[in-house]
N, C-alpha and C. Protein backbone atom coordinates (compact mmCIF):
# COMPACT_ATOMS: atom_id res chain seq x y z
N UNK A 1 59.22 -26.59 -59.41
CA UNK A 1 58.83 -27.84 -58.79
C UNK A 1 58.47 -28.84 -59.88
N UNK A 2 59.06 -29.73 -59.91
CA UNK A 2 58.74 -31.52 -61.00
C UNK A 2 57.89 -31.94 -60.23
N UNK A 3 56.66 -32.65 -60.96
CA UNK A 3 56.23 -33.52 -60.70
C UNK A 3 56.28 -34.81 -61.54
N UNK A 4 55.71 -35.76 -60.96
CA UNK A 4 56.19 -37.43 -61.72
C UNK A 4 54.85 -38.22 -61.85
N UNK A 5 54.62 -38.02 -63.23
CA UNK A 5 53.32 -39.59 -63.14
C UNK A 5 54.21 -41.23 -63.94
N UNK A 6 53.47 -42.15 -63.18
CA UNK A 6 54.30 -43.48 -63.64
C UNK A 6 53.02 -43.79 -64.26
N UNK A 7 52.78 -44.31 -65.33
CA UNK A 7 51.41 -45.10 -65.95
C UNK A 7 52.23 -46.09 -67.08
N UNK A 8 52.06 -47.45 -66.56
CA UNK A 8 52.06 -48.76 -67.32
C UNK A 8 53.53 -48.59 -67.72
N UNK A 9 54.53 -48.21 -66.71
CA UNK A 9 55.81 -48.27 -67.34
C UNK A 9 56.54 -47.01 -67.91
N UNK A 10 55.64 -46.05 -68.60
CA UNK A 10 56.07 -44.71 -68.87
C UNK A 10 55.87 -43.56 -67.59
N UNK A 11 57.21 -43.05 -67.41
CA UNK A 11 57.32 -42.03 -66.56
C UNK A 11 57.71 -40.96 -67.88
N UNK A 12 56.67 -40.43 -66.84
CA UNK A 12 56.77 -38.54 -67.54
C UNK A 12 56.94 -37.63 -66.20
N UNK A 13 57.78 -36.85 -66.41
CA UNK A 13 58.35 -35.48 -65.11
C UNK A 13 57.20 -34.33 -65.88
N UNK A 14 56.72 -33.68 -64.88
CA UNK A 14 56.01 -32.25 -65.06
C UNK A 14 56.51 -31.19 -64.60
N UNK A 15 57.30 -30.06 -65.35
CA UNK A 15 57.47 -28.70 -64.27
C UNK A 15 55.77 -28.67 -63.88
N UNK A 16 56.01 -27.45 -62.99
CA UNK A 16 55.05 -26.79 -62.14
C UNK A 16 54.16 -26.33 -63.87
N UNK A 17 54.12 -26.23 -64.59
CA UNK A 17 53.48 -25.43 -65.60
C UNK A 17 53.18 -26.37 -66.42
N UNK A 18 53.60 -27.89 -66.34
CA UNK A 18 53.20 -28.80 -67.26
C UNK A 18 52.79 -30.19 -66.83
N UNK A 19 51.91 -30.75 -67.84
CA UNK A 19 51.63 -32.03 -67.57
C UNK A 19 51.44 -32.48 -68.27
N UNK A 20 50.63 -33.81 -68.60
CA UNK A 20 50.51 -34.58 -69.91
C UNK A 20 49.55 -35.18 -70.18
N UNK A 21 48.82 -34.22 -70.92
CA UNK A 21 47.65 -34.68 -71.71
C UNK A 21 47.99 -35.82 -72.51
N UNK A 22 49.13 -36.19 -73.09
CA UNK A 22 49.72 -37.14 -73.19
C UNK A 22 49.57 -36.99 -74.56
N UNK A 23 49.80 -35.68 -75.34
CA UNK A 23 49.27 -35.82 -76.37
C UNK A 23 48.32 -35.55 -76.25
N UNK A 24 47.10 -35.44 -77.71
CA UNK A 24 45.97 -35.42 -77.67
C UNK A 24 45.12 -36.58 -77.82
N UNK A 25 45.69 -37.74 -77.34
CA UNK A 25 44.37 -38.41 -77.37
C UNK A 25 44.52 -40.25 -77.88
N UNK A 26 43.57 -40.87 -77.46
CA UNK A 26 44.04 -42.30 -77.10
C UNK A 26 43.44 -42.60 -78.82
N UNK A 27 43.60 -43.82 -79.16
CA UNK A 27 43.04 -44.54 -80.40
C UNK A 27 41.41 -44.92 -79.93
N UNK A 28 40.43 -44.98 -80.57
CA UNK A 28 39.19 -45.23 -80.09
C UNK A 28 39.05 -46.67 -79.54
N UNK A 29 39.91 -47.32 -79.76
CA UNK A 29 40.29 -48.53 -78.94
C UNK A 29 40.40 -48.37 -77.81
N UNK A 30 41.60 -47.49 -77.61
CA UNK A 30 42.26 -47.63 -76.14
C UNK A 30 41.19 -46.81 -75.31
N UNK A 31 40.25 -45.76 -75.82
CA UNK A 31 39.39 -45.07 -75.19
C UNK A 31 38.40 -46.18 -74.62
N UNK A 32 37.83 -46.75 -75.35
CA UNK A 32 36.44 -47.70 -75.09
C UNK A 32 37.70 -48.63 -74.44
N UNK A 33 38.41 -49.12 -73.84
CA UNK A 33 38.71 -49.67 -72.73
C UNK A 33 39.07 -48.65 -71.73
N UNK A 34 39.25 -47.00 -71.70
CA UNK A 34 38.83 -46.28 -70.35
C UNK A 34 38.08 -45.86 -70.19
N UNK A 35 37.15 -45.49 -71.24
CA UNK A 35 35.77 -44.92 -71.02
C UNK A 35 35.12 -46.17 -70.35
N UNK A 36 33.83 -45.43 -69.16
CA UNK A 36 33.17 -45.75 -68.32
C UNK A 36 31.93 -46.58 -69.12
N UNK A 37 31.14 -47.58 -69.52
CA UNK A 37 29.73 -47.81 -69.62
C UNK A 37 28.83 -47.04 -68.52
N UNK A 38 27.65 -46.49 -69.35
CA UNK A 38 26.46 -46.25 -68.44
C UNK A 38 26.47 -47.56 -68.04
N UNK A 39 26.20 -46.98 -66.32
CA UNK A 39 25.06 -47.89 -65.40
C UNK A 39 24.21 -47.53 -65.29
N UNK A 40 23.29 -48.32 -64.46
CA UNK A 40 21.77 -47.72 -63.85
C UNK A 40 22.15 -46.89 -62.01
N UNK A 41 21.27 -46.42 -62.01
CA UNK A 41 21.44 -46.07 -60.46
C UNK A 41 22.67 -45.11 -60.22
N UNK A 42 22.95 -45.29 -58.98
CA UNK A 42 23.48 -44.73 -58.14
C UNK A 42 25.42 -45.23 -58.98
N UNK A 43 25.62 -45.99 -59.31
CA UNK A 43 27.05 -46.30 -60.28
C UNK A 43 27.01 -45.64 -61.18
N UNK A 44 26.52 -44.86 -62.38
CA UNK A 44 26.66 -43.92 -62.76
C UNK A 44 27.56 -42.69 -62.73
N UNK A 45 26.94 -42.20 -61.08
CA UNK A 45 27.62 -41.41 -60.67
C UNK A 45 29.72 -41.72 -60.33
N UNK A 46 29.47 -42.93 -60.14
CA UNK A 46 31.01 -43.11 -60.02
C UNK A 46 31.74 -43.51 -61.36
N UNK A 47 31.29 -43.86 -62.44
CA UNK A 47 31.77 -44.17 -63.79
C UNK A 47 31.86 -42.27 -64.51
N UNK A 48 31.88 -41.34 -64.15
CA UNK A 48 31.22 -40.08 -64.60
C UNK A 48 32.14 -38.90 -63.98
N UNK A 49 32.81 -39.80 -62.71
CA UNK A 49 33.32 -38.79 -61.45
C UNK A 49 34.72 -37.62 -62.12
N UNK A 50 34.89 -38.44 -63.26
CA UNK A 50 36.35 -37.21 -63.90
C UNK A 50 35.46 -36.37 -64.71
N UNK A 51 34.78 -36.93 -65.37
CA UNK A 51 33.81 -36.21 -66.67
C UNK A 51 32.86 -34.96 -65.66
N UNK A 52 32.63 -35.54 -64.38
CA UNK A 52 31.99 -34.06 -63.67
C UNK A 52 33.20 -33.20 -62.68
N UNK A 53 34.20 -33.51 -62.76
CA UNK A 53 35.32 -33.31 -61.78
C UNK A 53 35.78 -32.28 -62.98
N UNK A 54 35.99 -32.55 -64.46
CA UNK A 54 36.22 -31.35 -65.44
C UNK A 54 35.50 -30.27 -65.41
N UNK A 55 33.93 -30.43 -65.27
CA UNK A 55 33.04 -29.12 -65.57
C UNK A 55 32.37 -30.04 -66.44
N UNK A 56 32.05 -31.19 -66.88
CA UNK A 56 31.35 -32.05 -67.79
C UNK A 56 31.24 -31.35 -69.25
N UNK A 57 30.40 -31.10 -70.02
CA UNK A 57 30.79 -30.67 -71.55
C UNK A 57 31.12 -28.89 -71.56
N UNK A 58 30.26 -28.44 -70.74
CA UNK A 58 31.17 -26.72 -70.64
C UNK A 58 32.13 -26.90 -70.20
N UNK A 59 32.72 -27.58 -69.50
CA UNK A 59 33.80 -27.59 -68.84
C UNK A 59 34.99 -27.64 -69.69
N UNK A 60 34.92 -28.82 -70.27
CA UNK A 60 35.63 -29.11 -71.28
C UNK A 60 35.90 -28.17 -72.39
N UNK A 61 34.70 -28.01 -73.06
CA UNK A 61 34.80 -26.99 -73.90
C UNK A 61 36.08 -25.73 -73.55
N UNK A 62 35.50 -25.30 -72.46
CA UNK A 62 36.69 -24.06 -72.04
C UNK A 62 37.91 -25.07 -71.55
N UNK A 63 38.70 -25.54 -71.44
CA UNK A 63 39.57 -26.25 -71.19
C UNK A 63 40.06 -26.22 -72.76
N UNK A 64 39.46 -26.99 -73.52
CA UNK A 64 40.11 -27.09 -75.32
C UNK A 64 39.80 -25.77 -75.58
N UNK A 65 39.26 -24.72 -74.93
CA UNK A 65 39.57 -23.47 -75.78
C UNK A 65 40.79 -23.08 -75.09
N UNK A 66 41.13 -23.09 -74.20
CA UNK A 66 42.12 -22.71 -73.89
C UNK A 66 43.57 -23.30 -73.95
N UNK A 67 43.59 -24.90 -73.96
CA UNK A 67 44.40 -25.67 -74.27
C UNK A 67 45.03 -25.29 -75.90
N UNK A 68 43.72 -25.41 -76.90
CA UNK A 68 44.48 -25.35 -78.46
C UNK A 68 45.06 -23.72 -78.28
N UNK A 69 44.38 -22.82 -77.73
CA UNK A 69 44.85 -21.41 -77.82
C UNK A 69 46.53 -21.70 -77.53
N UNK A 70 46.39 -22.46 -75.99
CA UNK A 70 48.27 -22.55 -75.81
C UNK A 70 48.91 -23.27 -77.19
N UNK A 71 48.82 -24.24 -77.75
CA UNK A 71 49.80 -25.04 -78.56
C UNK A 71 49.61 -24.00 -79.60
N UNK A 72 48.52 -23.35 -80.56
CA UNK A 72 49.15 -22.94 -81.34
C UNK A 72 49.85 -21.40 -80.83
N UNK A 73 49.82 -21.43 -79.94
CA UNK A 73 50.82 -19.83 -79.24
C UNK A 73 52.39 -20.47 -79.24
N UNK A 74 52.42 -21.93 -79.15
CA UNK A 74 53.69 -22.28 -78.49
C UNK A 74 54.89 -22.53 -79.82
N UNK A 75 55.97 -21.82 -79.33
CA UNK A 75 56.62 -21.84 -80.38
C UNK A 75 56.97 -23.32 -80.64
N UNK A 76 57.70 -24.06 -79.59
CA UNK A 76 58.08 -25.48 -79.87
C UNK A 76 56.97 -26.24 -80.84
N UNK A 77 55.57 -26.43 -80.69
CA UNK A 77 55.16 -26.93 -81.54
C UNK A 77 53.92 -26.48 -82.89
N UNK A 78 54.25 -25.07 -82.41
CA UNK A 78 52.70 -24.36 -83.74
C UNK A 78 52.63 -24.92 -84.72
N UNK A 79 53.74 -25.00 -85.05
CA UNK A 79 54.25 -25.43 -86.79
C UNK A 79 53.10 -26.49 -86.90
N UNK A 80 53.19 -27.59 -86.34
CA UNK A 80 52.54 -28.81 -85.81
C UNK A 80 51.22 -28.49 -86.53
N UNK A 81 50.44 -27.14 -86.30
CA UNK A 81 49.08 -26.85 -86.12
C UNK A 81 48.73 -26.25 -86.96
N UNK A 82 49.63 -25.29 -87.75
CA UNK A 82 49.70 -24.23 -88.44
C UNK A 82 48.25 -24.69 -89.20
N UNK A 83 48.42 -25.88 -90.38
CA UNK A 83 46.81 -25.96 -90.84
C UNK A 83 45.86 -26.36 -90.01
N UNK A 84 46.06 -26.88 -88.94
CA UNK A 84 44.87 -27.25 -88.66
C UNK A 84 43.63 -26.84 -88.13
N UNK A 85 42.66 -27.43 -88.81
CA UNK A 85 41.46 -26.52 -88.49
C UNK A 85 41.21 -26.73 -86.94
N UNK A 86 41.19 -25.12 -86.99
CA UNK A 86 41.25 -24.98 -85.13
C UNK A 86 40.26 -25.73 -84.75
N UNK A 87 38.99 -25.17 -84.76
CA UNK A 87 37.70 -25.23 -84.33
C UNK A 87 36.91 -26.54 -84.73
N UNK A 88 37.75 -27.35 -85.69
CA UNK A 88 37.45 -28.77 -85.93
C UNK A 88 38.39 -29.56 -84.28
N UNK A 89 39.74 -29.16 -84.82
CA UNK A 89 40.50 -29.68 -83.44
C UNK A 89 40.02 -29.68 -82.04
N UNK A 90 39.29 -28.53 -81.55
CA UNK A 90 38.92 -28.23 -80.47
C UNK A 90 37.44 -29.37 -80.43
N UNK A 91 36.69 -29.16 -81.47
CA UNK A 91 35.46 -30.44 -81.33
C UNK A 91 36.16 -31.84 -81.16
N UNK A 92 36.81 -32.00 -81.73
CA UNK A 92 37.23 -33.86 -81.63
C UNK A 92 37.74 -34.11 -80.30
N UNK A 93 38.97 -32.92 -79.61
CA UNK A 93 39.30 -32.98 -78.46
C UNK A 93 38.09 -33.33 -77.32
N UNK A 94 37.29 -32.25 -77.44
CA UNK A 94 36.09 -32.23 -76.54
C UNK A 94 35.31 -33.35 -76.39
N UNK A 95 34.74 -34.26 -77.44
CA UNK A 95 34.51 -35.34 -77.48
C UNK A 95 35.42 -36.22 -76.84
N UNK A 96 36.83 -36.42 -77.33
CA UNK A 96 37.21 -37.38 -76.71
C UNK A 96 37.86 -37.43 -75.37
N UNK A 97 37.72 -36.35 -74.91
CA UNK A 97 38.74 -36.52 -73.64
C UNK A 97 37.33 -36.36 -72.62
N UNK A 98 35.79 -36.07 -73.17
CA UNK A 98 34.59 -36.44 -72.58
C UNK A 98 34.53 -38.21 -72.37
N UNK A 99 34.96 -38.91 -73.38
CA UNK A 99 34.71 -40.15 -73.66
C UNK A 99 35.57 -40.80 -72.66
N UNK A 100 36.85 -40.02 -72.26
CA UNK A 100 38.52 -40.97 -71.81
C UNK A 100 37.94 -40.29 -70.30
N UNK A 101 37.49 -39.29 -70.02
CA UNK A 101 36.74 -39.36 -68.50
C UNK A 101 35.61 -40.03 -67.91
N UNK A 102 35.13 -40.47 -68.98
CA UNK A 102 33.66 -41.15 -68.55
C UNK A 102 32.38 -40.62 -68.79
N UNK A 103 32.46 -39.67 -69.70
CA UNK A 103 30.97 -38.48 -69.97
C UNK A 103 30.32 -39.20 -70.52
N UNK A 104 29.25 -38.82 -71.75
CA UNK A 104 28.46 -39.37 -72.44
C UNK A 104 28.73 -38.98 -73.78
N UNK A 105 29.68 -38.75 -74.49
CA UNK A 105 29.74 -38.69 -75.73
C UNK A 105 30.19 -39.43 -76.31
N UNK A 106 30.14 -38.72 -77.81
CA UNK A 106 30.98 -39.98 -78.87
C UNK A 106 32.21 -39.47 -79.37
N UNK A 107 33.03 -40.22 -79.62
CA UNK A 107 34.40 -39.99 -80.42
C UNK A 107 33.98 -40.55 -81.76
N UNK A 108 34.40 -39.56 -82.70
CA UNK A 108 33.94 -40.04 -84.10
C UNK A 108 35.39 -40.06 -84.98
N UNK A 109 35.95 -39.23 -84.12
CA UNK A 109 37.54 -38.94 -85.35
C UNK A 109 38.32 -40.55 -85.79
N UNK A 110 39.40 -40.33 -86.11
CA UNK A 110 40.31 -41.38 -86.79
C UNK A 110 40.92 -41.59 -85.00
N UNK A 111 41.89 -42.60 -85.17
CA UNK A 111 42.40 -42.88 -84.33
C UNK A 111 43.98 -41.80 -84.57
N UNK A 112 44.18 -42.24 -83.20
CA UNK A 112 45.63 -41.71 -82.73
C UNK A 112 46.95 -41.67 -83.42
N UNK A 113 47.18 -43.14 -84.03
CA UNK A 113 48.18 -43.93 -84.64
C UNK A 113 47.33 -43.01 -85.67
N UNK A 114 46.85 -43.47 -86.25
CA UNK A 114 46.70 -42.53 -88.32
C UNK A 114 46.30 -41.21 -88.44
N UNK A 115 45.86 -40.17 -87.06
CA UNK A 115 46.24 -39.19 -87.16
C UNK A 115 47.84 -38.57 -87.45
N UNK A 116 48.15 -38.83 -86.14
CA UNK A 116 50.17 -38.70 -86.11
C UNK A 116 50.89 -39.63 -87.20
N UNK A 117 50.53 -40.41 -87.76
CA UNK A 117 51.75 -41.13 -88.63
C UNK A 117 52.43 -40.49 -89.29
N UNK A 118 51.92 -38.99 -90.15
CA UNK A 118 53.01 -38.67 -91.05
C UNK A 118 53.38 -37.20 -90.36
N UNK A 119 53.22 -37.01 -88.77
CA UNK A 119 53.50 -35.98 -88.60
C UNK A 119 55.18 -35.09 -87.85
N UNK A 120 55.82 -36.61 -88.46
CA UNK A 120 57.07 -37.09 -87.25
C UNK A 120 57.15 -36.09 -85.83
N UNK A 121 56.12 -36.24 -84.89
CA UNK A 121 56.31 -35.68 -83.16
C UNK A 121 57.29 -36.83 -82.69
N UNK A 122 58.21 -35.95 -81.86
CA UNK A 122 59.02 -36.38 -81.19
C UNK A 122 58.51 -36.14 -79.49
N UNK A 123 59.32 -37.05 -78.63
CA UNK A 123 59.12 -36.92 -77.66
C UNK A 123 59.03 -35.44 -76.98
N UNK A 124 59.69 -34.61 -77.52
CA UNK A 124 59.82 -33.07 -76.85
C UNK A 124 58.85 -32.41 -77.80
N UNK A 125 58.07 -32.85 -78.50
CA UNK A 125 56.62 -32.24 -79.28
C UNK A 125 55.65 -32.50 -78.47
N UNK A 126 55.59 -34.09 -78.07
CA UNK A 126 55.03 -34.92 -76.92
C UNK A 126 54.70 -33.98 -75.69
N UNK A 127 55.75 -33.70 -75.41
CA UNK A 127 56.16 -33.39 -73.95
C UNK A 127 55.50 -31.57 -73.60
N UNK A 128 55.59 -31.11 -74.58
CA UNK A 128 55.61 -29.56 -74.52
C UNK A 128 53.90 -29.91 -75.32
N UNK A 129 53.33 -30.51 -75.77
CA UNK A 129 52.26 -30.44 -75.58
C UNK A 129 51.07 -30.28 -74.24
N UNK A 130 51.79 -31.77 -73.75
CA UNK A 130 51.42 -31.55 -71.99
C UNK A 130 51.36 -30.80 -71.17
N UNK A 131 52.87 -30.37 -71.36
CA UNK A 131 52.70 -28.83 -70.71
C UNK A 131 51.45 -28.00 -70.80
N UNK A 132 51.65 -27.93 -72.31
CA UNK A 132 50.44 -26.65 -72.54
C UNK A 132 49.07 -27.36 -71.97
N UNK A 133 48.95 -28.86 -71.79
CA UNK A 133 47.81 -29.25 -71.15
C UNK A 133 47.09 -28.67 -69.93
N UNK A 134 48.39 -29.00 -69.09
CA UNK A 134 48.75 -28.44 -67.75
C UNK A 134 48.41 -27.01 -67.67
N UNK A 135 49.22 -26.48 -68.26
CA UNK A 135 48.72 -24.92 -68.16
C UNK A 135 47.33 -24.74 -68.00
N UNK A 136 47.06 -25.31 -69.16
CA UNK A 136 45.19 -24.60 -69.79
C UNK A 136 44.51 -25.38 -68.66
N UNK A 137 44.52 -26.32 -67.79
CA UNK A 137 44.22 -26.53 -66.74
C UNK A 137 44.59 -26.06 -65.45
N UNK A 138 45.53 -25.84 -65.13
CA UNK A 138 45.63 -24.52 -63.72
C UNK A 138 45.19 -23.25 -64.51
N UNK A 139 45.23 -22.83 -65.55
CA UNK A 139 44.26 -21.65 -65.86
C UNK A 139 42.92 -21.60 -65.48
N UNK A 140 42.32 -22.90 -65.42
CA UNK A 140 40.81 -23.42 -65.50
C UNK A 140 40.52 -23.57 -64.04
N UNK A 141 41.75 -23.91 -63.17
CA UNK A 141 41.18 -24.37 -61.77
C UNK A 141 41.53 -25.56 -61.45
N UNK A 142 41.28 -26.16 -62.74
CA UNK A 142 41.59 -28.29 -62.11
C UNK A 142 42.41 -28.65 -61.13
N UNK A 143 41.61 -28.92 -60.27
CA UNK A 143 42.78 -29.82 -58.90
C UNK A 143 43.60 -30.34 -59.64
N UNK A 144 44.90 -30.38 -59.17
CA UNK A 144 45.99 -31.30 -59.39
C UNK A 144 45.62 -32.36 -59.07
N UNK A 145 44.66 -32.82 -58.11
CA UNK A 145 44.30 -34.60 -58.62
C UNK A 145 43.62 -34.55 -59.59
N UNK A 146 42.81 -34.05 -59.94
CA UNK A 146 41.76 -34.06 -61.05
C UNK A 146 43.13 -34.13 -62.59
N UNK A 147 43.63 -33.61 -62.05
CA UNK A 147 44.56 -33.50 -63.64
C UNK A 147 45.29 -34.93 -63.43
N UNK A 148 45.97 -35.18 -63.14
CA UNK A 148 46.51 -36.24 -63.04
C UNK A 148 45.36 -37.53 -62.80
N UNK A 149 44.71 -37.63 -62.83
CA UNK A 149 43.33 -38.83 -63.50
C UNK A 149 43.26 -38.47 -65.14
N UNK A 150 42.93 -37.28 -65.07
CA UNK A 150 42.80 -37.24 -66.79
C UNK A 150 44.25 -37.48 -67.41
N UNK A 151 45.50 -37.23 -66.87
CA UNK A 151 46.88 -37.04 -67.41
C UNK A 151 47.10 -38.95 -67.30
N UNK A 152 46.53 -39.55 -66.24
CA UNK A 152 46.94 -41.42 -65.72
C UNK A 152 45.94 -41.56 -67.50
N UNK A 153 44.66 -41.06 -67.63
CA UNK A 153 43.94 -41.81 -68.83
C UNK A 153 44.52 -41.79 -70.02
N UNK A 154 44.96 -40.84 -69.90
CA UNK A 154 45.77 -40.03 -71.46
C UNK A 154 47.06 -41.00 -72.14
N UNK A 155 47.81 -40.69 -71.00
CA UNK A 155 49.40 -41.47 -71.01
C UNK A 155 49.47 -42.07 -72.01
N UNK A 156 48.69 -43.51 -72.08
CA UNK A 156 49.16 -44.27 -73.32
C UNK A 156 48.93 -43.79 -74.45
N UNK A 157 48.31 -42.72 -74.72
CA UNK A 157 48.14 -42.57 -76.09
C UNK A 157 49.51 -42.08 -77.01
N UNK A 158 50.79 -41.95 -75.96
CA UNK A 158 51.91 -41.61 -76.57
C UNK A 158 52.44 -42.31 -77.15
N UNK A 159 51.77 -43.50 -77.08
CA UNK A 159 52.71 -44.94 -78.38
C UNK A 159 52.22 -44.59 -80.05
N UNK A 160 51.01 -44.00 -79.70
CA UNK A 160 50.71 -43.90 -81.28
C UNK A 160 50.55 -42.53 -81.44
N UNK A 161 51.56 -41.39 -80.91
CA UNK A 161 51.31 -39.82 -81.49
C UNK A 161 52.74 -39.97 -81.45
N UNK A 162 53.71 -40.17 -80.47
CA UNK A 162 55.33 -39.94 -80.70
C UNK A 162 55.63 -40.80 -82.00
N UNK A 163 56.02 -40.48 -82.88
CA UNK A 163 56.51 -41.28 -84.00
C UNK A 163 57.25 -41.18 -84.77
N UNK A 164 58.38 -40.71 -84.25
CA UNK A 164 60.03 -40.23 -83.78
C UNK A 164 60.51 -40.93 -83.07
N UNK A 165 61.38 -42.33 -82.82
CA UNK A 165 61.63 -42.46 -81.84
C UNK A 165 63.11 -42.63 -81.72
């Protein structure tokens, strides 16, 4: 079974086993225009609703443990990972995809664009990342709406990780 998200012009297809984290992750720009501001009160709770719809920071946590476990398992892109420090990767993730739901943390890493610049990902590096997104999330439970809010936030960050084109 395909599924289809449209966000700002980019369509991405999902088998049943994939989706799109969209990559790992927006530029701290593009985040602080989806990340939520604290409110006071009772709005809070609705600026917060993906960030508690994940499992909020445990949540997450097991999600990037299980997410980096898939990519570097995956043959299409290990290579990709081979140095990278896992357990650094898995912190920056956690932070930021807390930040791109609306939690309360900080993103401290580099941006998106000057992570990927010299790593030439192509769209099918792109793509089979997602997947493994997807996965490590029906492993976890995540409603398929719940994924696809975090997969609608993600999306753009594929202008500055595909850099192959």
């Amino acid at each position: 079974m395909t599924h289809r998200i449209s966000y700002r012009g980019l369509s991405l297809a999902f088998g049943t086993l994939a989706l799109s984290l969209a990559s790992l992750f927006a530029a701290p720009a593009a985040m602080a225009q989806t990340a939520n501001p604290p409110m006071a009160g009772a709005a809070t709770s609705q600026a917060d609703t993906l960030y508690r719809a994940l499992g909020e920071k445990p949540g997450l946590v097991a999600l990037m443990d299980t997410f980096v476990a898939n990519i570097v398992a995956d043959a299409r892109i290990a290579a990709q990972f081979k140095e990278a420090n896992v357990d650094h990767l898995k912190t920056q993730l956690v932070d930021q995809i807390c930040v791109v739901s609306g939690g309360p943390c900080e993103y401290k890493g580099a941006s998106m664009k000057l992570i990927h610049a010299n790593l030439d990902i192509t769209k099918a590096d792109f793509h089979a990342l997602v997947e493994d997104l997807q996965a490590a999330m029906d492993v976890r439970g995540i409603p398929f709406a719940t994924q696809n809010q975090l997969l609608a936030r993600l999306a753009p960050m594929h202008r500055d990780v595909i850099t192959v084109k």
